[in-house]
N, C-alpha and C. Protein backbone atom coordinates (compact mmCIF):
# COMPACT_ATOMS: atom_id res chain seq x y z
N UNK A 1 20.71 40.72 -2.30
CA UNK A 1 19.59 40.11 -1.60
C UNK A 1 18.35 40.96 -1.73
N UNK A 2 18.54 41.93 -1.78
CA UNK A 2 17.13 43.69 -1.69
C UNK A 2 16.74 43.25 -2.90
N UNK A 3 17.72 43.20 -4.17
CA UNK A 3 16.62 43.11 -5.18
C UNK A 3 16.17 41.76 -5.80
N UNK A 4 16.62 40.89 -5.03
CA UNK A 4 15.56 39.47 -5.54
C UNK A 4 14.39 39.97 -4.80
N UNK A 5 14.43 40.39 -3.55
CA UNK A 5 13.06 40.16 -2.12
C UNK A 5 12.64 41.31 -3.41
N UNK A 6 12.80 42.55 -3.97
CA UNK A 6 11.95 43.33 -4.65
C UNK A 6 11.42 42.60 -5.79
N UNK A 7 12.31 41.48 -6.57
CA UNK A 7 11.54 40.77 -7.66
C UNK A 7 11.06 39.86 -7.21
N UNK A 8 10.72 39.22 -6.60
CA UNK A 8 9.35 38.57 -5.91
C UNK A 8 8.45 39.12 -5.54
N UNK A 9 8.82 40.03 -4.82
CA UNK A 9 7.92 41.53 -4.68
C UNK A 9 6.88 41.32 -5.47
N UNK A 10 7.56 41.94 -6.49
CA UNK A 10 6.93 42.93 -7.50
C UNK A 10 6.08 41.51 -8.41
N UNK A 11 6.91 40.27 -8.87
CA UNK A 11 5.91 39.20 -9.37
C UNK A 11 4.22 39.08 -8.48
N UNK A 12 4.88 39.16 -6.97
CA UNK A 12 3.64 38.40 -6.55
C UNK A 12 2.36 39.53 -6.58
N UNK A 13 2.75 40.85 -6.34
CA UNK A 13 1.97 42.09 -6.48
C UNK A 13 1.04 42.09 -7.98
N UNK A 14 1.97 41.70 -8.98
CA UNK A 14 1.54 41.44 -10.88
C UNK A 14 0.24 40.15 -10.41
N UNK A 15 1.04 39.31 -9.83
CA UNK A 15 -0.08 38.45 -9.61
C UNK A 15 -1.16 38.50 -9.32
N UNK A 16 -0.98 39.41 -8.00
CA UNK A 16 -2.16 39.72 -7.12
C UNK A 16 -3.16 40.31 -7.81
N UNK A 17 -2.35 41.55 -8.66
CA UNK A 17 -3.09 42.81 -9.40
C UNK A 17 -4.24 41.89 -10.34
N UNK A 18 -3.47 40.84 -11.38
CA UNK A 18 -4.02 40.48 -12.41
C UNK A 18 -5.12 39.17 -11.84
N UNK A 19 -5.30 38.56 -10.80
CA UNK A 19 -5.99 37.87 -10.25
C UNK A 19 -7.17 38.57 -9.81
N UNK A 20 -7.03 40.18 -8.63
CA UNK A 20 -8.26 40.64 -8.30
C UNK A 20 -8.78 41.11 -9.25
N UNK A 21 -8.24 41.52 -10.77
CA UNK A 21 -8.92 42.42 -11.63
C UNK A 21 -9.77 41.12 -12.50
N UNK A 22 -9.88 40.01 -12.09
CA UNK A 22 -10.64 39.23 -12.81
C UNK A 22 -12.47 39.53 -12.74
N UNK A 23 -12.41 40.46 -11.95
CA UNK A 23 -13.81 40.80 -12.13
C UNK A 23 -14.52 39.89 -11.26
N UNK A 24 -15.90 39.49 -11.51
CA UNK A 24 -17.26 38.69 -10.97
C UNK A 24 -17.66 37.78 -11.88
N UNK A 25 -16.66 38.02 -12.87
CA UNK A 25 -17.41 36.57 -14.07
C UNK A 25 -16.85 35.68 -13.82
N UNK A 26 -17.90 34.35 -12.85
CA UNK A 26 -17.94 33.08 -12.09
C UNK A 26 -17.77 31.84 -13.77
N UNK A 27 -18.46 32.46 -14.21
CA UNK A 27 -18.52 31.04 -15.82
C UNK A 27 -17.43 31.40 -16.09
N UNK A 28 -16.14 32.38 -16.72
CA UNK A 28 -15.37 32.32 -17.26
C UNK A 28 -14.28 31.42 -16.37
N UNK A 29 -14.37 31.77 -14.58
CA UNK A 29 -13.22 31.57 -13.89
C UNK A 29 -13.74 30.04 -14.22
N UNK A 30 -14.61 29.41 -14.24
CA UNK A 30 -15.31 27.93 -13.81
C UNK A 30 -14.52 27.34 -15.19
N UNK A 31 -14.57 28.28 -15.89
CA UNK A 31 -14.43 27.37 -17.61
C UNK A 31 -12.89 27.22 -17.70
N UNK A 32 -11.91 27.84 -17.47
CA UNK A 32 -10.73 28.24 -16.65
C UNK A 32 -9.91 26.83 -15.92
N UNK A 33 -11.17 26.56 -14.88
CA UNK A 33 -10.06 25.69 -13.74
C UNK A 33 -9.62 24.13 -14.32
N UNK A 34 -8.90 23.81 -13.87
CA UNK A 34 -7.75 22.36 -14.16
C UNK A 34 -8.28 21.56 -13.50
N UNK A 35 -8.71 20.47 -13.95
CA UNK A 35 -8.69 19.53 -12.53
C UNK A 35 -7.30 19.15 -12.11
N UNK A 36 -7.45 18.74 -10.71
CA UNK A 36 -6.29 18.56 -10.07
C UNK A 36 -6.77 17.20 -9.41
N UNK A 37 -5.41 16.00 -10.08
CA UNK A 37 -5.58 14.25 -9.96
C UNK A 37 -5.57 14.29 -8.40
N UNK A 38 -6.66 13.14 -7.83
CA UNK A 38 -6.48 13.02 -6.81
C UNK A 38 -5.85 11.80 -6.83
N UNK A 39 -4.96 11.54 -5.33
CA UNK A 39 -4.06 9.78 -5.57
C UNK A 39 -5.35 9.30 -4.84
N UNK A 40 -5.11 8.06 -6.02
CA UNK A 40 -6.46 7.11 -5.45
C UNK A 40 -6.00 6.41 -3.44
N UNK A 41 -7.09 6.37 -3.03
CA UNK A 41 -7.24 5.63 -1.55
C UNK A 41 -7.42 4.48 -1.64
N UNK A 42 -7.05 3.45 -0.92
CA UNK A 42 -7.55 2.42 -0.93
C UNK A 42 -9.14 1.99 -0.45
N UNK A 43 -9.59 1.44 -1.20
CA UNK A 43 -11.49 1.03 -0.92
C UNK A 43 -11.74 0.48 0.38
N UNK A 44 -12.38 1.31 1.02
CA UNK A 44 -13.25 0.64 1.85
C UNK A 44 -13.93 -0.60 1.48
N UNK A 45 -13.59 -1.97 2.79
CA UNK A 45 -13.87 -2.63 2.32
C UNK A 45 -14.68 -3.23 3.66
N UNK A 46 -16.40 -3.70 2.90
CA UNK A 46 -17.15 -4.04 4.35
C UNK A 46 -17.26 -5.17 3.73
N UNK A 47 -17.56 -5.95 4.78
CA UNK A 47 -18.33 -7.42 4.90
C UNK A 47 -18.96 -7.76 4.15
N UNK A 48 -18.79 -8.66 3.23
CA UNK A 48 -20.49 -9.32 2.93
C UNK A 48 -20.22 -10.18 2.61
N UNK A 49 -21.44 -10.92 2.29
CA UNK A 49 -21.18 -12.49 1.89
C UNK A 49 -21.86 -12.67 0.45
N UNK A 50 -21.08 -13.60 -0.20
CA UNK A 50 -21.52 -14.13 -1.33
C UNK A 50 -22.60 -14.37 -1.92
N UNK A 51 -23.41 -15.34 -0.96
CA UNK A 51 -24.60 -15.43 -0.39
C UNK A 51 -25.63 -14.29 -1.13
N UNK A 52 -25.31 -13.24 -0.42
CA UNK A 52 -26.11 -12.38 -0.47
C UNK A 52 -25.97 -11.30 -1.75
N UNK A 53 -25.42 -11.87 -3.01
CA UNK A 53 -25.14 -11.24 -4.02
C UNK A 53 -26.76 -11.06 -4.69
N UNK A 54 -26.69 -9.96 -5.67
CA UNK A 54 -28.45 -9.48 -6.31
C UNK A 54 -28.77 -10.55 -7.08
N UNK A 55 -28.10 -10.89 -7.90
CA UNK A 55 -28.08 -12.03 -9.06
C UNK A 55 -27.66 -13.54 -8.17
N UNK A 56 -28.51 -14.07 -8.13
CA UNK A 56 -28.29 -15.75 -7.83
C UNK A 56 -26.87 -16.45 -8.86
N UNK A 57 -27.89 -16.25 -10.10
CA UNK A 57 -26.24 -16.78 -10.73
C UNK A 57 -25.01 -16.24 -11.09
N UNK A 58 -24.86 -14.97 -10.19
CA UNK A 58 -23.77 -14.67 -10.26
C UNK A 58 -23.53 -15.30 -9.24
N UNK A 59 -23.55 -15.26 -8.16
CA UNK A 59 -23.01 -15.65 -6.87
C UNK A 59 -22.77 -17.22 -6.78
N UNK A 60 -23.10 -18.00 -7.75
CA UNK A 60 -22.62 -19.08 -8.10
C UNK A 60 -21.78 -19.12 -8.97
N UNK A 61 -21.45 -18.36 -9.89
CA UNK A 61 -20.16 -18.41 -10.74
C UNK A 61 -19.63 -17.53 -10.50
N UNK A 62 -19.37 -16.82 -9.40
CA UNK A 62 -18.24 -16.09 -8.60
C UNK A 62 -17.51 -16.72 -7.57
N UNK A 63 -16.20 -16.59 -7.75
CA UNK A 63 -15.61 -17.33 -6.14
C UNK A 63 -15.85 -16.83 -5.51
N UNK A 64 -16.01 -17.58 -4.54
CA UNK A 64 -16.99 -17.26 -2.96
C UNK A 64 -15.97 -15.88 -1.97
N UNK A 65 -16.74 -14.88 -1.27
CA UNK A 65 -15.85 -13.81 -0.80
C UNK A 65 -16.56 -13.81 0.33
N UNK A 66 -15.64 -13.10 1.10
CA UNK A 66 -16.18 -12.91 2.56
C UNK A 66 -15.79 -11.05 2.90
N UNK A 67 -14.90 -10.74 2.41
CA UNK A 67 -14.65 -9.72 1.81
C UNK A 67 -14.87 -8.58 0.20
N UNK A 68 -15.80 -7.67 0.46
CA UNK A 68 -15.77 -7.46 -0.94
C UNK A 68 -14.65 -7.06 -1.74
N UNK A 69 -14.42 -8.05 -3.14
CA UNK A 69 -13.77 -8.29 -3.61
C UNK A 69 -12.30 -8.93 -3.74
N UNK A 70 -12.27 -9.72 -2.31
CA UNK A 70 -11.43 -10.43 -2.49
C UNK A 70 -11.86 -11.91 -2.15
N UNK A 71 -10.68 -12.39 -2.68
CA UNK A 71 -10.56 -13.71 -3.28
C UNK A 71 -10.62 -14.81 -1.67
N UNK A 72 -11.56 -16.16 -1.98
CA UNK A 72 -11.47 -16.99 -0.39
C UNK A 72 -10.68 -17.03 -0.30
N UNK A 73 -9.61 -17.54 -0.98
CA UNK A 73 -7.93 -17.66 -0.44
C UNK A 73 -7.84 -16.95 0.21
N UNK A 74 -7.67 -15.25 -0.11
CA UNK A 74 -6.95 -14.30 0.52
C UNK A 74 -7.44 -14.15 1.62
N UNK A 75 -9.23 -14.17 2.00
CA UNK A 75 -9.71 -14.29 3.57
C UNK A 75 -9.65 -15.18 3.97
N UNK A 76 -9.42 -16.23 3.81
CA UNK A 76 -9.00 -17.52 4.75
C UNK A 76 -7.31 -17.63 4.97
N UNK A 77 -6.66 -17.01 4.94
CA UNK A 77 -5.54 -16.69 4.78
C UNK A 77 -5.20 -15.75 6.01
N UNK A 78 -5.99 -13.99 6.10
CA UNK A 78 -6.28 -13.29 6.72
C UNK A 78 -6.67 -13.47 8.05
N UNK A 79 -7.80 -14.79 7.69
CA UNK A 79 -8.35 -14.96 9.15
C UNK A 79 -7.66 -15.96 10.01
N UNK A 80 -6.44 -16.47 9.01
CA UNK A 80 -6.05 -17.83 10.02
C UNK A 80 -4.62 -16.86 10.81
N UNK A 81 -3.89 -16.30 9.58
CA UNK A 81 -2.62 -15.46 10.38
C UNK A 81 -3.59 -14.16 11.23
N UNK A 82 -4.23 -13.36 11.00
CA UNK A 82 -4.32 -12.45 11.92
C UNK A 82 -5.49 -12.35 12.28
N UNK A 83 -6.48 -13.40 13.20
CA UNK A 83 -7.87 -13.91 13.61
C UNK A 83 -8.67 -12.27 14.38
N UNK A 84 -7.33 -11.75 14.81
CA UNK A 84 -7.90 -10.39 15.59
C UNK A 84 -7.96 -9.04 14.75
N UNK A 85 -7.31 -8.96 13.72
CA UNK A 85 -7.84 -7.64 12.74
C UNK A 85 -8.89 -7.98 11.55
N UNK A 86 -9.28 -7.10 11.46
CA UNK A 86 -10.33 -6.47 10.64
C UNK A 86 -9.65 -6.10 8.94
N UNK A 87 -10.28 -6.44 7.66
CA UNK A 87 -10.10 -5.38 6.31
C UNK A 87 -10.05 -4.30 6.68
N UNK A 88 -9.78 -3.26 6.50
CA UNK A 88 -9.90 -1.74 6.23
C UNK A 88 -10.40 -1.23 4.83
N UNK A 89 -9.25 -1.86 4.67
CA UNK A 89 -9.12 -1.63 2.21
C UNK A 89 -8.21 -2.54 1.74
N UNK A 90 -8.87 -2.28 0.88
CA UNK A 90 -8.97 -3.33 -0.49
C UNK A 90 -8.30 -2.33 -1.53
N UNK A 91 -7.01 -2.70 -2.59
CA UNK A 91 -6.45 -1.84 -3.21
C UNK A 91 -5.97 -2.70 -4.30
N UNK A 92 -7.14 -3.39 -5.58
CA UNK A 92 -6.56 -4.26 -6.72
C UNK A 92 -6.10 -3.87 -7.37
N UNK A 93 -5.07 -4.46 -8.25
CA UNK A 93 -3.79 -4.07 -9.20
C UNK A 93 -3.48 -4.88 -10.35
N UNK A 94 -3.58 -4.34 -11.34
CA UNK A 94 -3.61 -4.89 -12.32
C UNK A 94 -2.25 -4.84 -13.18
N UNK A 95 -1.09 -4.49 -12.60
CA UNK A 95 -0.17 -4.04 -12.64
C UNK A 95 1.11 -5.13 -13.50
N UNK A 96 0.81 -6.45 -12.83
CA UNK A 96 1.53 -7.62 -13.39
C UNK A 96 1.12 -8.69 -13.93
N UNK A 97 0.42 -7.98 -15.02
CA UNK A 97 -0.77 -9.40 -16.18
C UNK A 97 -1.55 -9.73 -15.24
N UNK A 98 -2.23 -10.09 -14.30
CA UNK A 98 -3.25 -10.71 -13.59
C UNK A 98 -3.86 -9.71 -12.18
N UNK A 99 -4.91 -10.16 -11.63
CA UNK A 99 -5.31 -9.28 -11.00
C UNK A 99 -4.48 -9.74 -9.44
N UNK A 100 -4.13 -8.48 -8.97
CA UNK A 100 -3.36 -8.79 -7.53
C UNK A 100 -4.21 -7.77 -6.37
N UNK A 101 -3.99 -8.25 -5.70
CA UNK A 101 -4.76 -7.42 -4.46
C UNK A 101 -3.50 -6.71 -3.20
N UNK A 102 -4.02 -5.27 -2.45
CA UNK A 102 -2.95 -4.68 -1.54
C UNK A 102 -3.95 -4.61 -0.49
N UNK A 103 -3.93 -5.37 0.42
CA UNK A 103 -4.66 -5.28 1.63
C UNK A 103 -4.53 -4.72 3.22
N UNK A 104 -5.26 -3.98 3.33
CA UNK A 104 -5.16 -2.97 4.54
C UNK A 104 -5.74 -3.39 6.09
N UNK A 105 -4.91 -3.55 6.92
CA UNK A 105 -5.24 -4.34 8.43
C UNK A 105 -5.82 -3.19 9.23
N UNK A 106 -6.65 -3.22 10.07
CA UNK A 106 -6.92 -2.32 11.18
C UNK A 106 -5.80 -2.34 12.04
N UNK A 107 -4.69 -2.98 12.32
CA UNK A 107 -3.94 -2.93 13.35
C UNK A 107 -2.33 -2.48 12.21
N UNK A 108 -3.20 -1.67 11.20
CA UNK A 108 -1.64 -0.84 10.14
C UNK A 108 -0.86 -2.41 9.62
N UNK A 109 -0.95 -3.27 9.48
CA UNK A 109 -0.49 -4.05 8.68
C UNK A 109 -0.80 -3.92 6.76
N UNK A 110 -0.22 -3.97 6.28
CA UNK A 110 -0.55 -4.32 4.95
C UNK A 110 0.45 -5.20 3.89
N UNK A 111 -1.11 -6.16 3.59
CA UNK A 111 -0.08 -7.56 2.94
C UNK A 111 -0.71 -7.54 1.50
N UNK A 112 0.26 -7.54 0.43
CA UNK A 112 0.14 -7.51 -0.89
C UNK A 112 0.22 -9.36 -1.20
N UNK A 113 -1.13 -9.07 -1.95
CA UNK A 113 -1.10 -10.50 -2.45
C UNK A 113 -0.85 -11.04 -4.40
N UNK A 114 -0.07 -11.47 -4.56
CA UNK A 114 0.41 -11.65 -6.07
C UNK A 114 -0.90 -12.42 -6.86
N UNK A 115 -1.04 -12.27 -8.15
CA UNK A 115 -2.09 -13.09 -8.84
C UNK A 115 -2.51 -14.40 -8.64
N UNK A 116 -1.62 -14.88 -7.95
CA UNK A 116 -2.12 -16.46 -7.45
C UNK A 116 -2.47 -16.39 -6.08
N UNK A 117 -2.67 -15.35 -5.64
CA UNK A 117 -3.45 -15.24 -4.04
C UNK A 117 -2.33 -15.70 -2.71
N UNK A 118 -0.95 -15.23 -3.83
CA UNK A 118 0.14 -15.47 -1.92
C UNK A 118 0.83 -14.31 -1.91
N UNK A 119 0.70 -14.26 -0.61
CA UNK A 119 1.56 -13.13 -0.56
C UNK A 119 2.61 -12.83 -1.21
N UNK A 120 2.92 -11.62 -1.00
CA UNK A 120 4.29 -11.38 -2.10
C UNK A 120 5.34 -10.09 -1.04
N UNK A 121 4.71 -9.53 -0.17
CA UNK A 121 4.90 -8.79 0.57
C UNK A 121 3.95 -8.10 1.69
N UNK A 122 4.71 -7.82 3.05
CA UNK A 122 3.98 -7.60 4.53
C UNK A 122 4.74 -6.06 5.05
N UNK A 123 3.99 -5.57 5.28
CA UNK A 123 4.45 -4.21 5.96
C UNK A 123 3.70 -3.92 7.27
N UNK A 124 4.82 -3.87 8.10
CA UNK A 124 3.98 -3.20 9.51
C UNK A 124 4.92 -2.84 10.33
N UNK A 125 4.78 -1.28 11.28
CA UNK A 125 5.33 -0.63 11.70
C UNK A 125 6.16 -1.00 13.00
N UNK A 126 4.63 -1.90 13.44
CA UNK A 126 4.86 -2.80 14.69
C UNK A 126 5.80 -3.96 14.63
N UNK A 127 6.58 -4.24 13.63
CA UNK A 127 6.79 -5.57 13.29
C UNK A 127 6.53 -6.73 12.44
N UNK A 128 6.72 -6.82 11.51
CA UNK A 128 6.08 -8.13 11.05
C UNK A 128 6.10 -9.67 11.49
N UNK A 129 4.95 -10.11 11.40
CA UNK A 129 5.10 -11.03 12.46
C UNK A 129 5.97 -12.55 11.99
N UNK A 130 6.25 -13.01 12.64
CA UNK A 130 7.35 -14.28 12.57
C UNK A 130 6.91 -15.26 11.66
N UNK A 131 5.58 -15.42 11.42
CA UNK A 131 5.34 -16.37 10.86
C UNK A 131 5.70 -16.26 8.85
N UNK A 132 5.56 -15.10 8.63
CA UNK A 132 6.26 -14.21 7.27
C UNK A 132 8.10 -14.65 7.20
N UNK A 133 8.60 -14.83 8.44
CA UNK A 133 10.19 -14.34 8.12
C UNK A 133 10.46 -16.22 8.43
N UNK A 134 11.68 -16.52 7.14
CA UNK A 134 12.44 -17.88 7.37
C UNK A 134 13.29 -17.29 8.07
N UNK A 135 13.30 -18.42 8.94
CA UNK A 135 14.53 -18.90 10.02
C UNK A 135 15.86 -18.64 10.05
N UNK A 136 15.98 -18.51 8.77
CA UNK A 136 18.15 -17.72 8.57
C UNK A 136 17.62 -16.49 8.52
N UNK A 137 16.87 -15.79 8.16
CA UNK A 137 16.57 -14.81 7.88
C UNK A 137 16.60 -13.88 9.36
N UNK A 138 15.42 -14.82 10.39
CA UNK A 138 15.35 -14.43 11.57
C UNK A 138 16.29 -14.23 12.46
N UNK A 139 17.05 -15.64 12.03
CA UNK A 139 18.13 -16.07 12.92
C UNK A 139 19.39 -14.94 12.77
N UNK A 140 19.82 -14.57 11.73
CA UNK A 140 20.86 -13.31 11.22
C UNK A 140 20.58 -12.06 11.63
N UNK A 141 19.21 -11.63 11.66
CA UNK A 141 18.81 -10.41 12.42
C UNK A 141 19.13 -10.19 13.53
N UNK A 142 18.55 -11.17 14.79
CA UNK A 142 18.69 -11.38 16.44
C UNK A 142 20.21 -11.47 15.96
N UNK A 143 20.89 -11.78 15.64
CA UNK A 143 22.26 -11.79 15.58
C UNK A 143 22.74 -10.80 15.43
N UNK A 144 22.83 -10.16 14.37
CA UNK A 144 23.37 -8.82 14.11
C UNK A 144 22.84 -7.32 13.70
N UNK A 145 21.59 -7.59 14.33
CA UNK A 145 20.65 -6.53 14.43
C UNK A 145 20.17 -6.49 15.54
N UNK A 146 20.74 -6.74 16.71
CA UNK A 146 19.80 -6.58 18.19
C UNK A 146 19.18 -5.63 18.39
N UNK A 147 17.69 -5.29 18.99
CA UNK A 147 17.15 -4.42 19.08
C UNK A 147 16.55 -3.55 18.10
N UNK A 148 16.21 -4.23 16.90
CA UNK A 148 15.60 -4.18 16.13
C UNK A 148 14.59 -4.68 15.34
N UNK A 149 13.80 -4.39 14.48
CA UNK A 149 12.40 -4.85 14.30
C UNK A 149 12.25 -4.95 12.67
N UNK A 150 12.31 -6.02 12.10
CA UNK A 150 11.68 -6.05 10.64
C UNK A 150 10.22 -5.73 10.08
N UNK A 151 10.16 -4.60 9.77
CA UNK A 151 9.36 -3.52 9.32
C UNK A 151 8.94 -4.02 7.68
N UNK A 152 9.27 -4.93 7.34
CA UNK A 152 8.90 -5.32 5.82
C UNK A 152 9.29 -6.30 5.34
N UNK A 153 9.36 -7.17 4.22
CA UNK A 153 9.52 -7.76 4.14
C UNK A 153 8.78 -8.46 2.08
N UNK A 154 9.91 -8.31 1.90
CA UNK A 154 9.20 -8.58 0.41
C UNK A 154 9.95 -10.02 -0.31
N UNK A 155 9.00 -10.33 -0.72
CA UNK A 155 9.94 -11.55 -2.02
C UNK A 155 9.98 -11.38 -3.00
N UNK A 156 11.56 -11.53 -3.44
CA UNK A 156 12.07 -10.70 -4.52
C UNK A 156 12.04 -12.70 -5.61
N UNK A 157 12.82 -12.12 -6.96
CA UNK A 157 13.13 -13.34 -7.88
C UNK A 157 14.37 -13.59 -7.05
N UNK A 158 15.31 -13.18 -6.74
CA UNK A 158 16.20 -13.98 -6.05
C UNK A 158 16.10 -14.63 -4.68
N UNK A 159 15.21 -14.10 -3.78
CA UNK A 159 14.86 -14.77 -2.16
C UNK A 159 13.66 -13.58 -1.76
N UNK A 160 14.52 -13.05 -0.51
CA UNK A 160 13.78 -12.10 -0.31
C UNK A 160 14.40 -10.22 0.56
N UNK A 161 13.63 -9.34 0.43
CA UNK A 161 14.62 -8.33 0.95
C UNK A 161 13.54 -7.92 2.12
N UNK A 162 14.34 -7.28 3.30
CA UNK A 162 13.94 -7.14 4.69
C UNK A 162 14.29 -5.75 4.33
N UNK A 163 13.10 -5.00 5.57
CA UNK A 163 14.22 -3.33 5.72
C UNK A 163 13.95 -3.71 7.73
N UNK A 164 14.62 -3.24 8.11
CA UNK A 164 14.10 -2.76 9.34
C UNK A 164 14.04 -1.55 10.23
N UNK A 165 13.41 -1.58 11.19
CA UNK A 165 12.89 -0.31 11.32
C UNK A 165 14.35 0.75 11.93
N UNK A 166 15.16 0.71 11.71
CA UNK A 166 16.19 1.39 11.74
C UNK A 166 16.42 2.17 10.14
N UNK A 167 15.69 1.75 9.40
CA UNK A 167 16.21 1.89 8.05
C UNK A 167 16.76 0.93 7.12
N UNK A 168 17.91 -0.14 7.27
CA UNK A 168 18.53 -0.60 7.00
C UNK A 168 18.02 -1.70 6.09
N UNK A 169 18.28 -2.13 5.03
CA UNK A 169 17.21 -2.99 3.93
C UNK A 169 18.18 -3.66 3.44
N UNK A 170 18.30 -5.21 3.87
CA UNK A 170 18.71 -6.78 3.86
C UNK A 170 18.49 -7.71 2.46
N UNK A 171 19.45 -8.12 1.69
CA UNK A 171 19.06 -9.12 0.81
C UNK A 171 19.41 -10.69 1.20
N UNK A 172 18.54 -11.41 0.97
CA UNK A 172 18.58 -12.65 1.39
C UNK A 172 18.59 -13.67 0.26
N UNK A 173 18.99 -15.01 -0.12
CA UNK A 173 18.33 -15.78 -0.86
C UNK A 173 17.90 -16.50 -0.31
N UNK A 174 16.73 -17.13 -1.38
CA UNK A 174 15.60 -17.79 -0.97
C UNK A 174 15.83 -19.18 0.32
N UNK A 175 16.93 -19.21 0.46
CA UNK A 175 17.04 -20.19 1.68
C UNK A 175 17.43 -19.29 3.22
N UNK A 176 17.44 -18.41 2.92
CA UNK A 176 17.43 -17.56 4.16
C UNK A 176 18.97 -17.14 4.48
N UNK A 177 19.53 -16.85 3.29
CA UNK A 177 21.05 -16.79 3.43
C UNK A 177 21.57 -15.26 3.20
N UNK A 178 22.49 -14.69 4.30
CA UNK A 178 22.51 -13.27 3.62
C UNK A 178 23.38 -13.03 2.82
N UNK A 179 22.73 -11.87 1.67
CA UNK A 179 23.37 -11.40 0.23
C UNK A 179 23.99 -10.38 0.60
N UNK A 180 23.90 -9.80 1.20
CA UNK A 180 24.13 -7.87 1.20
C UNK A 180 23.30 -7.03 1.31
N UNK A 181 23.48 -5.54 1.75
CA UNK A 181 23.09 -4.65 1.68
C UNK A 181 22.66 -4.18 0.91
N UNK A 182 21.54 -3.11 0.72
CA UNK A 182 21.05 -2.17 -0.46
C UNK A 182 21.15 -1.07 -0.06
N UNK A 183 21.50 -0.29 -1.07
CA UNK A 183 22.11 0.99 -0.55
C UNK A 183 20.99 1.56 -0.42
């Protein structure tokens, strides 16, 4: 054990040594540094209206937004399920041939919307709300999950998969029927 703690020692001392002896030359250390990737954030996303775009004819051959950069669907959508939160961010993805959007709630919700502007998946800590989950789906939970809370909720090609906030992550098919567990 003495002589690892001495060879760490002694590395971090080499280190130290060969780091302070770098002198005062600021251009060499500058020419030197790495950038280091930052993970992108999701965009702040404020208000505006279409309306009020710089170019007139853009704002006529743009679909109409109420949100910058997303799609009317997706805010009329927003405002009918959750009339009381706010955008936060806006997070587009270009990930599956078409452009998809990951949208950020003031009340920690976030609903991913697929290239045709429907949802595809809902996350929230609090719960996701009922109007997201079919009825076998619901109905199997209160059943054999009492006291528990579906925390997610995605649609897969076969139906859809639940986790809830216990951990535990549910496969369903698309009629609300349960598949099994995921490990």
């Amino acid at each position: 054990m003495s002589k690892m703690y001495f060879k760490v020692l002694s590395i971090g001392v080499a280190l130290f040594a060969l780091w302070s002896c770098g002198g005062n030359n600021n251009d060499a250390y500058q020419q030197q540094q790495v950038p280091v990737p930052v993970q992108e954030q999701p965009v702040q996303a404020a208000p505006v209206d279409s309306a009020m775009a710089q170019d007139p004819a853009q704002a006529q051959a743009a679909p109409a937004t109420t949100v910058q950069g997303l799609p009317e669907a997706i805010t009329a959508f927003i405002k009918q399920h959750f009339p009381n939160a706010q955008v936060v961010g806006v997070e587009p993805d270009h990930d599956h041939g078409g452009l998809e959007y990951d949208v950020y709630l003031n009340d920690g919700t976030q609903i991913d919307f697929d290239a045709n502007n429907q949802w595809d998946q809902v996350e929230s800590m609090k719960g996701v709300p009922a109007f997201f989950i079919p009825k076998g789906i619901a109905n199997y939970v209160r059943s054999n999950y009492q006291n528990t809370v579906i925390t997610k909720i995605n649609k897969e090609y076969h139906g859809y998969e639940i986790e809830l906030n216990n951990g535990v992550e549910l496969n369903f098919d698309r009629s609300g029927n349960f598949m099994g567990m995921d490990d």
